[in-house]
PDB file of N, CA and C in Angstrom:
ATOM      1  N   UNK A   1     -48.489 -50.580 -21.147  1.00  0.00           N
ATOM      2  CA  UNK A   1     -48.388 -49.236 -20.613  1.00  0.00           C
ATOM      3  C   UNK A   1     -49.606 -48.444 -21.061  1.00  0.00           C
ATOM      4  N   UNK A   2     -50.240 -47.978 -19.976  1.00  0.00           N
ATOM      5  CA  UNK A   2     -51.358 -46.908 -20.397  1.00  0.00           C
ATOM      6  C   UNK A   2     -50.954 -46.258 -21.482  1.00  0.00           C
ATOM      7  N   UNK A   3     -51.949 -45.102 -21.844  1.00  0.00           N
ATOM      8  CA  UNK A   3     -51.906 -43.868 -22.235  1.00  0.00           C
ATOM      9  C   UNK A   3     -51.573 -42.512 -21.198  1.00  0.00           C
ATOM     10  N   UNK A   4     -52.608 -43.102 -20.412  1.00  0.00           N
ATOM     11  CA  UNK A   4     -52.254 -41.913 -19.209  1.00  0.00           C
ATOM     12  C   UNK A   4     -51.062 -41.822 -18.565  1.00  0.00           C
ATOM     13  N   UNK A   5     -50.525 -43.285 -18.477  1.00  0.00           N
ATOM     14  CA  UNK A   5     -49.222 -43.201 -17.416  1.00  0.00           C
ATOM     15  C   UNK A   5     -48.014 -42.887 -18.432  1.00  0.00           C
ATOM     16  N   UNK A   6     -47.834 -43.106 -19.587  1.00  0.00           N
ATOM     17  CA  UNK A   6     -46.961 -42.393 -20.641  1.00  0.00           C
ATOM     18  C   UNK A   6     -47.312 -40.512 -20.516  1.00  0.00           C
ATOM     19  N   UNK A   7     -48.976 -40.278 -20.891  1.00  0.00           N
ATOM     20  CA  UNK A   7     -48.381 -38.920 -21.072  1.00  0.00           C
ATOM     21  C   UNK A   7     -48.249 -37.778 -19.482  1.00  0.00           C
ATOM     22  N   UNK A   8     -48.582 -38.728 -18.337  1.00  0.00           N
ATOM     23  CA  UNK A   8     -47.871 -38.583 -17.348  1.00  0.00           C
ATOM     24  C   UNK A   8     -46.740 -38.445 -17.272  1.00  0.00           C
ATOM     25  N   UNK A   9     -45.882 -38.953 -17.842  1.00  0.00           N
ATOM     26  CA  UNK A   9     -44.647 -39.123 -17.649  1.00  0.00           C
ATOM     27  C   UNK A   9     -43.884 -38.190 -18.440  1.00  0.00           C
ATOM     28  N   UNK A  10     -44.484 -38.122 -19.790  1.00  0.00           N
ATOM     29  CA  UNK A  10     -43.600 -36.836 -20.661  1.00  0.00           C
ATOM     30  C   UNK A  10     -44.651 -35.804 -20.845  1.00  0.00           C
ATOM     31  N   UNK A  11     -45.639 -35.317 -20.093  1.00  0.00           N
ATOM     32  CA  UNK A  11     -46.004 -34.199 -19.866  1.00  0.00           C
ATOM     33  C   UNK A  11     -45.386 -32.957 -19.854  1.00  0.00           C
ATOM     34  N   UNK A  12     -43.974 -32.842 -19.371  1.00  0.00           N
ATOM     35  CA  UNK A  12     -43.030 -32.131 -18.854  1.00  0.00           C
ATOM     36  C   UNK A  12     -41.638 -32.499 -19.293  1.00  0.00           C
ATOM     37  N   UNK A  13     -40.907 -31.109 -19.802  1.00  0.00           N
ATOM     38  CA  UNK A  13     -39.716 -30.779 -20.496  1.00  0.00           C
ATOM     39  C   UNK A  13     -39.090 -31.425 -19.340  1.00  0.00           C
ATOM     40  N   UNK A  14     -38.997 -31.096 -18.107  1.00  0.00           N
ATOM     41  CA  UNK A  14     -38.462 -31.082 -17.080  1.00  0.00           C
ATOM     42  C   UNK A  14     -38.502 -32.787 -16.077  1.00  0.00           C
ATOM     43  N   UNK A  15     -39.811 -32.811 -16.507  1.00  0.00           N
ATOM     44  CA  UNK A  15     -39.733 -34.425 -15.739  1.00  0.00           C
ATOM     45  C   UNK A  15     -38.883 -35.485 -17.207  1.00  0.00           C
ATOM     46  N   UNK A  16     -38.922 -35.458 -18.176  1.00  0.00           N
ATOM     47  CA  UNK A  16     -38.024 -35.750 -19.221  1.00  0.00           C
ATOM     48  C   UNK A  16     -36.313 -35.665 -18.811  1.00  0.00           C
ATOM     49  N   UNK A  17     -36.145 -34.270 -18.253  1.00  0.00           N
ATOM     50  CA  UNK A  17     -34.884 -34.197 -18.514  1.00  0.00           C
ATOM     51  C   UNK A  17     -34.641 -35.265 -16.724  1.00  0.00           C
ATOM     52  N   UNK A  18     -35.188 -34.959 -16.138  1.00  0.00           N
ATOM     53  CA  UNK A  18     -35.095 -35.881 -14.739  1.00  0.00           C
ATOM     54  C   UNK A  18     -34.786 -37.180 -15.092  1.00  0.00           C
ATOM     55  N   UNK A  19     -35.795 -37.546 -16.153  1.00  0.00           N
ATOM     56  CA  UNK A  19     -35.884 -39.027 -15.871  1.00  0.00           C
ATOM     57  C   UNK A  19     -34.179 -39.966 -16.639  1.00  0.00           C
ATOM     58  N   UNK A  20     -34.301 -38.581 -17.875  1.00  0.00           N
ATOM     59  CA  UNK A  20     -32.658 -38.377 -18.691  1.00  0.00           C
ATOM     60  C   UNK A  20     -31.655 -38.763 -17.813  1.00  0.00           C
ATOM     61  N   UNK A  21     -31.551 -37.961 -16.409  1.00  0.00           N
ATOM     62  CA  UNK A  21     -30.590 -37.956 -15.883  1.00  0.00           C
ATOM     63  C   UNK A  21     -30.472 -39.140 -15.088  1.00  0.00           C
ATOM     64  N   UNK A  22     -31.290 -39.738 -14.374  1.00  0.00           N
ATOM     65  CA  UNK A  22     -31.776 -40.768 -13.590  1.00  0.00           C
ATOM     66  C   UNK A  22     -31.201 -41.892 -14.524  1.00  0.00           C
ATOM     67  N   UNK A  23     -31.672 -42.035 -15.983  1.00  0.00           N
ATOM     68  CA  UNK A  23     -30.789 -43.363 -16.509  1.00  0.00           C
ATOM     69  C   UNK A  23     -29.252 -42.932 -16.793  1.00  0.00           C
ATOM     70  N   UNK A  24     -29.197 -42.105 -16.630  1.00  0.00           N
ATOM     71  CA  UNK A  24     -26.911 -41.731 -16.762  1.00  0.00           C
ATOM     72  C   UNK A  24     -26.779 -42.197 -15.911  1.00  0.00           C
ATOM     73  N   UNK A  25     -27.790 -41.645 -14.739  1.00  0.00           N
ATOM     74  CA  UNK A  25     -26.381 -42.094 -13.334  1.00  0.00           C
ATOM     75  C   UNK A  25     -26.629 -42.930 -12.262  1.00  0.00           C
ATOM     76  N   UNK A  26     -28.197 -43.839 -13.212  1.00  0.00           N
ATOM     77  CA  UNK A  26     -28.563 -44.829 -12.506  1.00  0.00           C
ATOM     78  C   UNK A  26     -28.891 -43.697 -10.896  1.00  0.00           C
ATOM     79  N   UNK A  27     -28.599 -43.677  -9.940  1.00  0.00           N
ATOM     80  CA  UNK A  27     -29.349 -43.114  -9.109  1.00  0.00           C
ATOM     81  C   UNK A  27     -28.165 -41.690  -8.677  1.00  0.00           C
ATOM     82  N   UNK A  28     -29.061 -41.104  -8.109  1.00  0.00           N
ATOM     83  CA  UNK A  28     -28.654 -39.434  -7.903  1.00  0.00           C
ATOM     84  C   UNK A  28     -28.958 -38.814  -6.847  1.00  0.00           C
ATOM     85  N   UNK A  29     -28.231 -38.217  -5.726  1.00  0.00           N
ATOM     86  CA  UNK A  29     -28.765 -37.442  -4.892  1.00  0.00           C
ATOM     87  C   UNK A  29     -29.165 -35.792  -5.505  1.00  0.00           C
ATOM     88  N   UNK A  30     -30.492 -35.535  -4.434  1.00  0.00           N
ATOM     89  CA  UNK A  30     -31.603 -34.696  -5.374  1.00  0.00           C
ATOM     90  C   UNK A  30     -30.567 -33.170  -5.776  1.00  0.00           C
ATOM     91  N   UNK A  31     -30.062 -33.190  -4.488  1.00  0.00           N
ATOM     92  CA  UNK A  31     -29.092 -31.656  -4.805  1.00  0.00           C
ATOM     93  C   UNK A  31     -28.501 -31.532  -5.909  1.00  0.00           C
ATOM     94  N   UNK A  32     -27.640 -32.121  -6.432  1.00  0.00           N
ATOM     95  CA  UNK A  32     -26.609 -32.849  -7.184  1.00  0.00           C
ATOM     96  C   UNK A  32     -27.726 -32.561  -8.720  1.00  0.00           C
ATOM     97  N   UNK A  33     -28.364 -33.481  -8.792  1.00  0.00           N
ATOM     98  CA  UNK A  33     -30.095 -33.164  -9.589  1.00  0.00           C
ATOM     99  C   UNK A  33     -30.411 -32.000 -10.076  1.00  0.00           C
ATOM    100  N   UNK A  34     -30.094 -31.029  -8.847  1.00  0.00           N
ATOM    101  CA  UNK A  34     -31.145 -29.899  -9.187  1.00  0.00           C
ATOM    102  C   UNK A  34     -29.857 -28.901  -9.384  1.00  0.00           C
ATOM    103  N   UNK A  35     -28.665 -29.175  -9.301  1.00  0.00           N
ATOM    104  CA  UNK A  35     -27.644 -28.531  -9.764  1.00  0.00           C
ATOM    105  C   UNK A  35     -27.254 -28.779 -11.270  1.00  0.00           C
ATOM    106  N   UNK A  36     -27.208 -29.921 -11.060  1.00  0.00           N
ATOM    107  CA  UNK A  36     -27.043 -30.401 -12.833  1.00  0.00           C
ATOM    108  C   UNK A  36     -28.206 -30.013 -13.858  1.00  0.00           C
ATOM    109  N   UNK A  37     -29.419 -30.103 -13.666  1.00  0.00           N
ATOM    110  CA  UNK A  37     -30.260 -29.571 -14.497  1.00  0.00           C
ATOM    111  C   UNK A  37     -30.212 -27.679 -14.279  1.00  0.00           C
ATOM    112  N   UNK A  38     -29.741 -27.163 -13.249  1.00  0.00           N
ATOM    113  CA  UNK A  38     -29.739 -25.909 -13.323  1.00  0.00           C
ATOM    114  C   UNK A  38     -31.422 -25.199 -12.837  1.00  0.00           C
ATOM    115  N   UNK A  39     -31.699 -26.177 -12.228  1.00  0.00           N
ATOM    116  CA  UNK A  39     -33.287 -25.835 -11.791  1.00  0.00           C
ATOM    117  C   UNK A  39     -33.806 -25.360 -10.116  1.00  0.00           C
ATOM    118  N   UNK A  40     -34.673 -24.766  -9.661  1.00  0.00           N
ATOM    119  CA  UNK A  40     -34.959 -24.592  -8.760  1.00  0.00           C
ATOM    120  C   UNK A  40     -35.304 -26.195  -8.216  1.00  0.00           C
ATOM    121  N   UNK A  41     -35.129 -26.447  -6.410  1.00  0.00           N
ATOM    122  CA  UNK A  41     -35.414 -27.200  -5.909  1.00  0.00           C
ATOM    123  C   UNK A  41     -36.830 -27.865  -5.643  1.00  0.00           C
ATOM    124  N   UNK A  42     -37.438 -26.746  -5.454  1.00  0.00           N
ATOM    125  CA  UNK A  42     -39.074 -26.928  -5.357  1.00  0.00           C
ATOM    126  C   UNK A  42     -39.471 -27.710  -6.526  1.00  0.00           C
ATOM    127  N   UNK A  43     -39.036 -26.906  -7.323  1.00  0.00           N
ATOM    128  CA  UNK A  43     -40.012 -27.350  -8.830  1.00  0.00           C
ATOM    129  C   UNK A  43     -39.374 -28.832  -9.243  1.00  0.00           C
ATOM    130  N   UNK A  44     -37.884 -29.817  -9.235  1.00  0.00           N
ATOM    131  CA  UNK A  44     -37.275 -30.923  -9.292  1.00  0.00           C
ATOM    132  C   UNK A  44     -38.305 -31.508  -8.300  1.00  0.00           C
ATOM    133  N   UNK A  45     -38.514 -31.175  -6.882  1.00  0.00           N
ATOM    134  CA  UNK A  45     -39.200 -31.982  -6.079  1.00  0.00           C
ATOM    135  C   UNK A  45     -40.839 -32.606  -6.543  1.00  0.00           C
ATOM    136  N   UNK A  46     -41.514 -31.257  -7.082  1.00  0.00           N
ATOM    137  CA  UNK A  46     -42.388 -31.721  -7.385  1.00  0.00           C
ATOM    138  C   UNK A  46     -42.728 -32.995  -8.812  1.00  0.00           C
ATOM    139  N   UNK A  47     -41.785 -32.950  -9.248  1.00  0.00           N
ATOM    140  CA  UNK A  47     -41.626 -33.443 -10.580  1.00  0.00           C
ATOM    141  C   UNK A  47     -40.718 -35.159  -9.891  1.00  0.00           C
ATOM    142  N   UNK A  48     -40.176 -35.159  -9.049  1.00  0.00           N
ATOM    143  CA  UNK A  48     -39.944 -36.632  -8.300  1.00  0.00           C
ATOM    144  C   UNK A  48     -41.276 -36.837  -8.075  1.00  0.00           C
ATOM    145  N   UNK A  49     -41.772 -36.304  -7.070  1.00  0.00           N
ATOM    146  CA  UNK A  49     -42.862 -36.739  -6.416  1.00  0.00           C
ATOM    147  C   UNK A  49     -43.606 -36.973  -7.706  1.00  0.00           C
ATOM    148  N   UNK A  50     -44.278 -36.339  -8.428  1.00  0.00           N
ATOM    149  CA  UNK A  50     -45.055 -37.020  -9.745  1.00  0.00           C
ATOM    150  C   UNK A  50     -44.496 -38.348  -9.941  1.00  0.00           C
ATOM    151  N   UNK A  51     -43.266 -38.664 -10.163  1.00  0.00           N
ATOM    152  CA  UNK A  51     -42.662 -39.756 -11.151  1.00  0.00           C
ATOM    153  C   UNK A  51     -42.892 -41.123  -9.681  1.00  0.00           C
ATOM    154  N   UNK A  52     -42.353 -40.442  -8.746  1.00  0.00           N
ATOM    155  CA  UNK A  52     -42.784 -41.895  -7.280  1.00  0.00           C
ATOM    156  C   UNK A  52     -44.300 -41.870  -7.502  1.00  0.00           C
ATOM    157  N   UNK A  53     -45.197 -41.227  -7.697  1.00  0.00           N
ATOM    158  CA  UNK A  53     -46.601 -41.336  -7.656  1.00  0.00           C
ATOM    159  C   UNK A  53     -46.870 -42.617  -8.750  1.00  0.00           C
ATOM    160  N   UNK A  54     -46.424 -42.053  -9.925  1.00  0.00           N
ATOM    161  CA  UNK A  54     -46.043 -43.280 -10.911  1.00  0.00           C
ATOM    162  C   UNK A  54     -45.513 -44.613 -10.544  1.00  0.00           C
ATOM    163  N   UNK A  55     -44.869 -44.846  -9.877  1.00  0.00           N
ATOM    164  CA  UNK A  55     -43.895 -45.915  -9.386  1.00  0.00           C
ATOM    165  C   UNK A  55     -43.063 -46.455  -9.500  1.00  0.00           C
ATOM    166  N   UNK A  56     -42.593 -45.332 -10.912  1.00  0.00           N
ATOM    167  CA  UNK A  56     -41.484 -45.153 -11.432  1.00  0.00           C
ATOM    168  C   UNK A  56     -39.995 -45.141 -10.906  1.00  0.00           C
ATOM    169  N   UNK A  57     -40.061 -44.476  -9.794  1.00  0.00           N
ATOM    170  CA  UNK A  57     -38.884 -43.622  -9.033  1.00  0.00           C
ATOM    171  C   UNK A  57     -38.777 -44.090  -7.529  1.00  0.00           C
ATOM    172  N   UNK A  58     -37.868 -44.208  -7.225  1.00  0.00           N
ATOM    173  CA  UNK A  58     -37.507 -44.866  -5.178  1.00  0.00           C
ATOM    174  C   UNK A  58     -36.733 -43.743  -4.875  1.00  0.00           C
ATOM    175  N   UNK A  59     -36.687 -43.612  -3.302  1.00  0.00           N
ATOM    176  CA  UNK A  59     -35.426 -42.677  -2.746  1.00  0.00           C
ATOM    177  C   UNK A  59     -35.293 -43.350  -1.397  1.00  0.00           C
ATOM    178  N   UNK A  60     -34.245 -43.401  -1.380  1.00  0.00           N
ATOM    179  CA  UNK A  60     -33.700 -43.690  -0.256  1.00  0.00           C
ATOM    180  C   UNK A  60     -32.711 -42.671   0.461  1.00  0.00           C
ATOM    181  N   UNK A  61     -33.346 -42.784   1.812  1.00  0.00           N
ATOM    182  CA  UNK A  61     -32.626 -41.448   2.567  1.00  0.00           C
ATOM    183  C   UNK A  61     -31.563 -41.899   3.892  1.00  0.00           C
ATOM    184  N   UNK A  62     -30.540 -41.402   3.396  1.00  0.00           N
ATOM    185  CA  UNK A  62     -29.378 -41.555   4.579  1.00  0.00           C
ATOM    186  C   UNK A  62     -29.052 -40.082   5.165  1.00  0.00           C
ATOM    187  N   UNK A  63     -29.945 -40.108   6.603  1.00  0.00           N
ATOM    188  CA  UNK A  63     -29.924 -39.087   7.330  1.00  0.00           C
ATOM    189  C   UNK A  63     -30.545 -38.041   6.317  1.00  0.00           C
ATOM    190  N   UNK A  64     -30.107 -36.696   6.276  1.00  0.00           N
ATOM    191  CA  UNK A  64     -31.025 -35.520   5.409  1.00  0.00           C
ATOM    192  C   UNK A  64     -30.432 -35.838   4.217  1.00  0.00           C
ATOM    193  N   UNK A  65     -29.463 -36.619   3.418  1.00  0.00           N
ATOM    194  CA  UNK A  65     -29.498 -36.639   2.524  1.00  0.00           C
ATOM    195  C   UNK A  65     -30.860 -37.585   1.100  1.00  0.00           C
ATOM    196  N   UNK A  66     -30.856 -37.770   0.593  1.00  0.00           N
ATOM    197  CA  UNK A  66     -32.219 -38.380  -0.677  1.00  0.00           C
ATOM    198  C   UNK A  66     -31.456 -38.577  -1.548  1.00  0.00           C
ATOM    199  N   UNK A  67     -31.608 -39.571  -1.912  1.00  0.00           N
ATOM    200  CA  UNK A  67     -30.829 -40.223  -3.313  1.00  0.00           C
ATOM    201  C   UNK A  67     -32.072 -40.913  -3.688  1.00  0.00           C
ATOM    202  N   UNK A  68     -32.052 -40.524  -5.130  1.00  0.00           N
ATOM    203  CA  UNK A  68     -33.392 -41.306  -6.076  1.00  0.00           C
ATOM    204  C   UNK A  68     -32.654 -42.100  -7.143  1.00  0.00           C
ATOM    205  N   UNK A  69     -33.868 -43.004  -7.559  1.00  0.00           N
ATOM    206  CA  UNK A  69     -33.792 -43.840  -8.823  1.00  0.00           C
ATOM    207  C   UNK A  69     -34.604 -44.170  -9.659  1.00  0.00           C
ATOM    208  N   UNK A  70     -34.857 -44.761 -10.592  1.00  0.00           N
ATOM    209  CA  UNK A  70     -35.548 -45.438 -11.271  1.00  0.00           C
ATOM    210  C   UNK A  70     -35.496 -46.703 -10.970  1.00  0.00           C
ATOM    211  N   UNK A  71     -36.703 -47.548 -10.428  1.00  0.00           N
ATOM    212  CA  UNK A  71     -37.296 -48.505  -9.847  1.00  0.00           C
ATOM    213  C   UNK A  71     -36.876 -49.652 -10.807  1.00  0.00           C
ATOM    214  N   UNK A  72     -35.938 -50.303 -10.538  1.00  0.00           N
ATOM    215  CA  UNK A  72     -35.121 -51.532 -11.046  1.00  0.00           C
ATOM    216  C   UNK A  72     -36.148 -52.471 -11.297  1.00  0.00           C
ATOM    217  N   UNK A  73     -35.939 -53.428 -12.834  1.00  0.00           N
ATOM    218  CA  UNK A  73     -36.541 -54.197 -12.916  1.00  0.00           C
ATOM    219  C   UNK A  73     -38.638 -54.247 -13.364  1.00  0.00           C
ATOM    220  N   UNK A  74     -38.772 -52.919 -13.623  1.00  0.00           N
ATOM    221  CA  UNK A  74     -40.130 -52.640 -13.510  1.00  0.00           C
ATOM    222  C   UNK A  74     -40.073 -52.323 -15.386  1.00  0.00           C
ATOM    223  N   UNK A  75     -40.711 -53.110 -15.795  1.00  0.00           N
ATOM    224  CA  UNK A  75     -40.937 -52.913 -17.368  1.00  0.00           C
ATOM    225  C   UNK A  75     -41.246 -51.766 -17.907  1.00  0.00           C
ATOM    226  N   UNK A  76     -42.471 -50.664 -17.282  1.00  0.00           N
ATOM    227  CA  UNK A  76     -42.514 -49.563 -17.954  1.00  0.00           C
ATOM    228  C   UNK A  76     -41.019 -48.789 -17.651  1.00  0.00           C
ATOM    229  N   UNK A  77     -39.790 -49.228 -16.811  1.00  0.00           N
ATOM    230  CA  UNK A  77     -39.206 -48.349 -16.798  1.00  0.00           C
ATOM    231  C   UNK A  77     -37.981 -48.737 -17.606  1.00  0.00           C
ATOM    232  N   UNK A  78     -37.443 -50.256 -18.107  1.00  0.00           N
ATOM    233  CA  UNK A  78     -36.979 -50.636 -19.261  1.00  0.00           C
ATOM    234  C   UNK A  78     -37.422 -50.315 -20.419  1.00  0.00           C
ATOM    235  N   UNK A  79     -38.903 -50.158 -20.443  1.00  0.00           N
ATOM    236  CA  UNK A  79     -38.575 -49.662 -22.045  1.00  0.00           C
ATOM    237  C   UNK A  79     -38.921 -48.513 -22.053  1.00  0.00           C
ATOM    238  N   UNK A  80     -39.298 -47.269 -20.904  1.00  0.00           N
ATOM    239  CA  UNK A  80     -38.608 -46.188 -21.185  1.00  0.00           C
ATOM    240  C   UNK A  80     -36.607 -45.806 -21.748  1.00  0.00           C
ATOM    241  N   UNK A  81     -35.877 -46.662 -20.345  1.00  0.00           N
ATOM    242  CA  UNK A  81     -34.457 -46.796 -20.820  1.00  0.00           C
ATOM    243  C   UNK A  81     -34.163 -47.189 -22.644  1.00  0.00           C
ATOM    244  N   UNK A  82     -34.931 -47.677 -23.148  1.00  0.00           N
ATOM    245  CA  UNK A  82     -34.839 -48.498 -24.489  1.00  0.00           C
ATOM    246  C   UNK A  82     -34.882 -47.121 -24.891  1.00  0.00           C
ATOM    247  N   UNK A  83     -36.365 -46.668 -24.936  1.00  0.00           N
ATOM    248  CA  UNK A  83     -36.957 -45.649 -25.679  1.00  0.00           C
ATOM    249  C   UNK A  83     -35.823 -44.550 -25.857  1.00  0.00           C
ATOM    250  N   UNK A  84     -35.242 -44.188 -24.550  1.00  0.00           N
ATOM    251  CA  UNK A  84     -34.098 -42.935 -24.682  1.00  0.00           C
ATOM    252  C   UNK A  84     -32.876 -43.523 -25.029  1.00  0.00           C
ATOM    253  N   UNK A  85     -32.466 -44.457 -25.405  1.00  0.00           N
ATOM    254  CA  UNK A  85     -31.588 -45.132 -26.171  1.00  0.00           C
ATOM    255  C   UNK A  85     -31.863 -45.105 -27.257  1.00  0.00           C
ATOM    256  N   UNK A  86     -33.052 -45.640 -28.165  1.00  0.00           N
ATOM    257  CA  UNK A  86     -33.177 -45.508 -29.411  1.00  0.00           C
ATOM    258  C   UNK A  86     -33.346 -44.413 -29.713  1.00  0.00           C
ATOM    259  N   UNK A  87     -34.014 -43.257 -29.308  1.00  0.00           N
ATOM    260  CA  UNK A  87     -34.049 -41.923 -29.919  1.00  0.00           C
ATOM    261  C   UNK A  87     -32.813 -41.484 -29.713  1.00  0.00           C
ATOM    262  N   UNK A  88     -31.694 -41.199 -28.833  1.00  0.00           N
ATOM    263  CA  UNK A  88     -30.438 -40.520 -28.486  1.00  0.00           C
ATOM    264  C   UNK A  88     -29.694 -41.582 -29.656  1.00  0.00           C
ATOM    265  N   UNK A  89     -29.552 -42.772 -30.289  1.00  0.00           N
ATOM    266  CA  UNK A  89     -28.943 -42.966 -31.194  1.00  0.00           C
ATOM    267  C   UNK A  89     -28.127 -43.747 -30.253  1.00  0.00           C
ATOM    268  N   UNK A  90     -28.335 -44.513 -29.128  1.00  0.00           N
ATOM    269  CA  UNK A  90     -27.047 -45.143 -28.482  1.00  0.00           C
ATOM    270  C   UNK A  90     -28.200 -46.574 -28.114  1.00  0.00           C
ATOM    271  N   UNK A  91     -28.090 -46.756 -29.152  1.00  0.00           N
ATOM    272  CA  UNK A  91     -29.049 -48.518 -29.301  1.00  0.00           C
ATOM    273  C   UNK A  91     -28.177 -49.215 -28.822  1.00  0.00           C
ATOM    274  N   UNK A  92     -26.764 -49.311 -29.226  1.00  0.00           N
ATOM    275  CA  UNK A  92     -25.871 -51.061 -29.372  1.00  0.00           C
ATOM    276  C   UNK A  92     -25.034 -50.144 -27.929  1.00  0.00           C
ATOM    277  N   UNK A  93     -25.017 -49.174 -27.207  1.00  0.00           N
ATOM    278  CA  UNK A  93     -24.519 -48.565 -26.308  1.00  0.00           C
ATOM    279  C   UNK A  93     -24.879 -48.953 -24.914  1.00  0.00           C
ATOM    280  N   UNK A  94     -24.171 -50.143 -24.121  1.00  0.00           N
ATOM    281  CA  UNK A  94     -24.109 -50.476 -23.190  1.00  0.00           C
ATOM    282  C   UNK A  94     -24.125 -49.791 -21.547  1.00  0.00           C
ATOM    283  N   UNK A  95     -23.592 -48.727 -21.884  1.00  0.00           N
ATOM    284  CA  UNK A  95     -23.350 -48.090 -20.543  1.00  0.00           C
ATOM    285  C   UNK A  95     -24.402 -47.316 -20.058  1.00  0.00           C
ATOM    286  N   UNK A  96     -25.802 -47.537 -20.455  1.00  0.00           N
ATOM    287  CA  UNK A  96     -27.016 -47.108 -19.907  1.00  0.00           C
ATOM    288  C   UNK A  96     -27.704 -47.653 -19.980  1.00  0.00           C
ATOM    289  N   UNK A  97     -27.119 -49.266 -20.247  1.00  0.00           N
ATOM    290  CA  UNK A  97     -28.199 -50.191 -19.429  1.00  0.00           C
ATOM    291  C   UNK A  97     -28.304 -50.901 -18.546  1.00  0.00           C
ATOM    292  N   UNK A  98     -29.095 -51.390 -18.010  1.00  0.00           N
ATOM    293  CA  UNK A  98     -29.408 -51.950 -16.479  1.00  0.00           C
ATOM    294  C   UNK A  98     -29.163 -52.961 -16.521  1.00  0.00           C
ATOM    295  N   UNK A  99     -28.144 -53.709 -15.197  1.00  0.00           N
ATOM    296  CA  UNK A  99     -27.523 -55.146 -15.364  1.00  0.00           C
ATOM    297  C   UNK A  99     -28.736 -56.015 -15.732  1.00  0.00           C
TER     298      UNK A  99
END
């Protein structure tokens, strides 16, 4: 993993708490997202779009709805999942990790 593409990634309180939420619920439609963090829409959007720029993040759209994720199987994004496991203290904690 770069340097750049790490402090890409936690540049932002906000793309942090995104990416937070993205490993709870494994994938999320954006509304839902931008309700739960309590954030304006614009500003969540731009902060996806950063993280897909990365290649971090997928969405898949059924009709106007967008449901995003974190890009299964892609190593920088396992051991991000690790990383917010070992700091949150839920190491031996199964239910936020990826089959």
């Amino acid at each position: 993993m770069s340097t750049n593409f790490l402090e890409e990634v936690f540049s932002s309180r906000i793309r942090v708490r995104v990416v937070r939420k993205l490993i709870q619920y494994k994938e999320i439609n954006i509304t839902k997202l931008t309700k739960d963090l309590g954030l304006n829409h614009r500003i969540i959007e731009q902060h996806i779009n950063a993280l897909k720029n990365l290649g971090i993040v997928e969405e898949k759209r059924f009709g106007r709805i967008r449901i995003i994720r974190l890009v299964e199987n892609d190593v920088r994004v396992m051991a991000i999942e690790r990383l917010f496991l070992e700091i949150e203290g839920k190491g031996n904690n199964d239910s936020l990790n990826r089959d």
